[in-house]
Every structure is written in structure tokens, then in C-alpha cells.
Protein backbone atom coordinates (compact mmCIF):
# COMPACT_ATOMS: atom_id res chain seq x y z
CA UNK A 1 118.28 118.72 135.27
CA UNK A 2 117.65 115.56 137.56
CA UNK A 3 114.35 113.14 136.12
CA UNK A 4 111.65 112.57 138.27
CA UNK A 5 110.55 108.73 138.14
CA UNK A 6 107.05 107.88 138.60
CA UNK A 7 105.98 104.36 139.44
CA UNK A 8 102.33 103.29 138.49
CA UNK A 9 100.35 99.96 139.53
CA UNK A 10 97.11 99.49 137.39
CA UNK A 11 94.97 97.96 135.32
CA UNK A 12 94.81 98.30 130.93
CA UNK A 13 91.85 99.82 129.82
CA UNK A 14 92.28 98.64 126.81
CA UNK A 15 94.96 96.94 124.42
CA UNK A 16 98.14 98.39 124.04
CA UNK A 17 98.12 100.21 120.18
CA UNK A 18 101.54 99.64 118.25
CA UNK A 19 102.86 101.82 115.52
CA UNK A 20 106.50 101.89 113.92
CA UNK A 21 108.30 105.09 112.86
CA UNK A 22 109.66 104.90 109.70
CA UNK A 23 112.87 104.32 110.74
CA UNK A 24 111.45 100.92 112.18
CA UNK A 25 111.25 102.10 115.46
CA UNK A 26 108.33 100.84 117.53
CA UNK A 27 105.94 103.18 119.44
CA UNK A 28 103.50 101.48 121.64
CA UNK A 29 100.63 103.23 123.95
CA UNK A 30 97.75 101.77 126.39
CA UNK A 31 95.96 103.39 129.30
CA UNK A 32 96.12 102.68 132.57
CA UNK A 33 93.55 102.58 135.70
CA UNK A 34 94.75 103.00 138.81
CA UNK A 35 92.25 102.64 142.10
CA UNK A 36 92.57 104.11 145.25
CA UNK A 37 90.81 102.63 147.94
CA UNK A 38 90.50 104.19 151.93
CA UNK A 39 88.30 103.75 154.71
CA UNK A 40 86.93 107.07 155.81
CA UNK A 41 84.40 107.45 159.30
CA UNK A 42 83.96 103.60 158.61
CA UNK A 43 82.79 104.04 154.85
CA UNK A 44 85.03 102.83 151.95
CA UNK A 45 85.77 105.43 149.70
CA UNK A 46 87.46 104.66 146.01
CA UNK A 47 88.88 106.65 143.11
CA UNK A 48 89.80 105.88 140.01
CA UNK A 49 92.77 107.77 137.82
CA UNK A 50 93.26 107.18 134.28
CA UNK A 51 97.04 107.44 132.82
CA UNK A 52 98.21 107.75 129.47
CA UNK A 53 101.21 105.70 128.84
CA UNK A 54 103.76 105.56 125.84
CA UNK A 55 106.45 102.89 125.58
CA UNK A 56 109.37 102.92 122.53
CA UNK A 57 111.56 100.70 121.05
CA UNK A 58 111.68 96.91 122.08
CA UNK A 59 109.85 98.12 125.02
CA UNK A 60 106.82 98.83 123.44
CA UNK A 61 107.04 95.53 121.05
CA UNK A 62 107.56 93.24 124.12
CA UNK A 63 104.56 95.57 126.04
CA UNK A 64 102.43 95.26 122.79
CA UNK A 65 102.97 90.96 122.27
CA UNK A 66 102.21 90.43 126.10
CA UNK A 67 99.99 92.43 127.94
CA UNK A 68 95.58 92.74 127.22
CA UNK A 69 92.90 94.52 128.35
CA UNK A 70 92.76 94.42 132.29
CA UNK A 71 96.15 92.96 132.71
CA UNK A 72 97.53 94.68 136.19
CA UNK A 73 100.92 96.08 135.50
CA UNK A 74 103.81 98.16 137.03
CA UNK A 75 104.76 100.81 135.01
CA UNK A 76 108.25 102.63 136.18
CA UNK A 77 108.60 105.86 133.89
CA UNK A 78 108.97 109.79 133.65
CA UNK A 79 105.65 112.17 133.41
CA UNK A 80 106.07 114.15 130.10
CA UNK A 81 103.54 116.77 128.79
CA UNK A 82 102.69 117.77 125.49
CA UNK A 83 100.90 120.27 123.18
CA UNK A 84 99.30 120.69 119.91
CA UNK A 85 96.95 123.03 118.06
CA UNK A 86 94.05 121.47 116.70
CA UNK A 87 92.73 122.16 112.92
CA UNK A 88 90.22 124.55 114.52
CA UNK A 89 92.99 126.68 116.51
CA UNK A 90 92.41 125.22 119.76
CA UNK A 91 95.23 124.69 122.14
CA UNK A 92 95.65 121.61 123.84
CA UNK A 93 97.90 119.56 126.10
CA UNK A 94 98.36 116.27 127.83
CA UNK A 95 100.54 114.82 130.28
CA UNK A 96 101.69 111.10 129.52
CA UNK A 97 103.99 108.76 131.12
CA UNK A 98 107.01 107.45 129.06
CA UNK A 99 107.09 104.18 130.14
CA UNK A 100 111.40 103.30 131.09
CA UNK A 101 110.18 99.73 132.61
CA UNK A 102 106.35 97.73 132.33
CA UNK A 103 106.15 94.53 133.95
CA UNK A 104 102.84 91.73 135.69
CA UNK A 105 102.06 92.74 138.92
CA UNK A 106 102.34 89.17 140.62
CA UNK A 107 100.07 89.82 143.56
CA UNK A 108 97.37 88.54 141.94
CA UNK A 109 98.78 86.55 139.03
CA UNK A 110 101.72 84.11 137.74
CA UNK A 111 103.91 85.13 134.87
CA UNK A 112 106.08 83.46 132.62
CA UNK A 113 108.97 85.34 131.62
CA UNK A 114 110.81 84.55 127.71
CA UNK A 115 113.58 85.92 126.85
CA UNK A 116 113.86 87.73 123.04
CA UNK A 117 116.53 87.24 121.58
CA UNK A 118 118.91 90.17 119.95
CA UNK A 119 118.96 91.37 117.00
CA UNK A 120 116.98 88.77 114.77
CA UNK A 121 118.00 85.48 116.64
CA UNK A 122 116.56 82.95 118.41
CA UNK A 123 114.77 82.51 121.95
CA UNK A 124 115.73 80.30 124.13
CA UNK A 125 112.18 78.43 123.53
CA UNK A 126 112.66 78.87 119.96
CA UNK A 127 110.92 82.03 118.94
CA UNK A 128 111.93 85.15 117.18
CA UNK A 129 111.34 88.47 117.03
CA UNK A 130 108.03 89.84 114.45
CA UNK A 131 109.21 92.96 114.32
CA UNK A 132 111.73 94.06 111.83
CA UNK A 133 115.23 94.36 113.35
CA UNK A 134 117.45 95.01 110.51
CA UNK A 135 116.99 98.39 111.17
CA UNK A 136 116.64 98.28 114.88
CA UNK A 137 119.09 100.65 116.19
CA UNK A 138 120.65 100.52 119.60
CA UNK A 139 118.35 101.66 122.72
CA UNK A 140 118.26 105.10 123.54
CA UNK A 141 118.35 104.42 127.36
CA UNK A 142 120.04 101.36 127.64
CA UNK A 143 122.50 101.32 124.10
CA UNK A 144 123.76 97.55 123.93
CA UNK A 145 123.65 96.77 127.41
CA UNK A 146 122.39 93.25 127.81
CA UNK A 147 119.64 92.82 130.66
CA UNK A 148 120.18 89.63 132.31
């Protein structure tokens, strides 16, 4: 069965929420506003969705020490739905995106880009990572592959 990538440009509506597993893995969520603006019989006309996004792993740690509240971002992902019962017996769904890529939108910004170091060493500008990494096992998407 063949994914179906989603790409998303928006704004935070609020700050992204990290949580670790207890296997140390990191689990990081935020929403996301996009607009929509037309001109219709010489009117502008807007609307506004609101996205659910989830981010793992050293995704979600970079996603969680970088971006705020109204940040504009590019989110690259796959829609994913979900359902629970609630204590009262209610059924109840949602459909998120699981973020595979975040990064600034630059059209109206600058952004400085840091490199984390692996596994527990050093950045290039001296920084390491706060998350524990001991215990940090390989990505699920990407396995050791180094980015850049």
C-alpha cells in the first residue's frame, strides 16, 4: 500500500507539547492554521483550517526546542486517523498529520539552521542535545542515515 504525503504551510496555534515514551522516545504535537485566501465577484473571501500535527523521535525534540506560537512552518507528512472510546462510551475519532519533515517558511522570515549533533556529542556551535540519548534508538524512517 503506497503513502499519501500531505504538505501543509501554516501558522502554530500554540506551542508545540513534548512528551517522552518510556523508552525515551520523544513525542511532540502543535496545531496548525492554515488560511486560504481568494477573490470572489471582487470580494476577498478567507478560511481558516485547523490541523493536528504529531512529530516523533528527534523530530519532535528539534520541532519542540525551535518553533513558538505563530511561527509559519512547512509541515511534509502522512494524514493518519484515530479512535478511542471515551469513559462515558462515546466513540470518537480524529485525523492527525504525522509530521515526516517541519521546517520555517522563509517567505516571510530568516532562519538560522544548527546542526545537533549524534548521539550525545557536540554541535558544531558547541551545544548538545537535552534530551536523553543513551537510549535513543535508531530512526524509524530514516535508521542511521546521516542528513547532510
Amino acid at each position: 500500500m503506497a503513502d499519501s504525503t500531505v504538505t501543509l504551510t501554516g501558522n502554530l496555534t500554540k506551542d508545540p507539547e513534548i512528551r517522552f515514551t518510556t523508552g525515551g522516545r520523544g513525542n511532540c504535537s502543535f496545531g496548525l492554521a492554515v488560511n486560504r485566501r481568494w477573490q470572489q465577484n471582487g470580494e476577498w473571501q478567507e478560511q481558516t483550517s485547523f490541523f493536528n500535527v504529531v512529530a516523533w523521535g528527534t523530530l519532535a525534540e528539534n520541532a519542540a526546542a525551535s518553533l513558538n506560537k505563530g511561527m509559519r512552518v512547512i509541515v511534509t507528512g502522512r494524514l493518519e486517523q484515530r479512535s478511542w472510546d471515551t469513559p462515558q462510551g462515546d466513540k470518537r475519532s480524529i485525523v492527525e498529520v504525522i509530521a515526516d519533515e517541519i521546517g520555517p517558511s522563509l517567505r516571510w522570515a530568516r532562519a538560522e539552521v544548527e546542526r545537533v549533533a549524534r548521539e550525545g556529542g557536540q554541535s558544531s556551535s558547541g551545544g548538545g542535545s537535552s534530551a536523553p540519548s543513551a537510549s535513543r534508538a535508531p530512526d524509524p524512517v530514516y535508521g542511521d542515515e546521516e542528513p547532510f
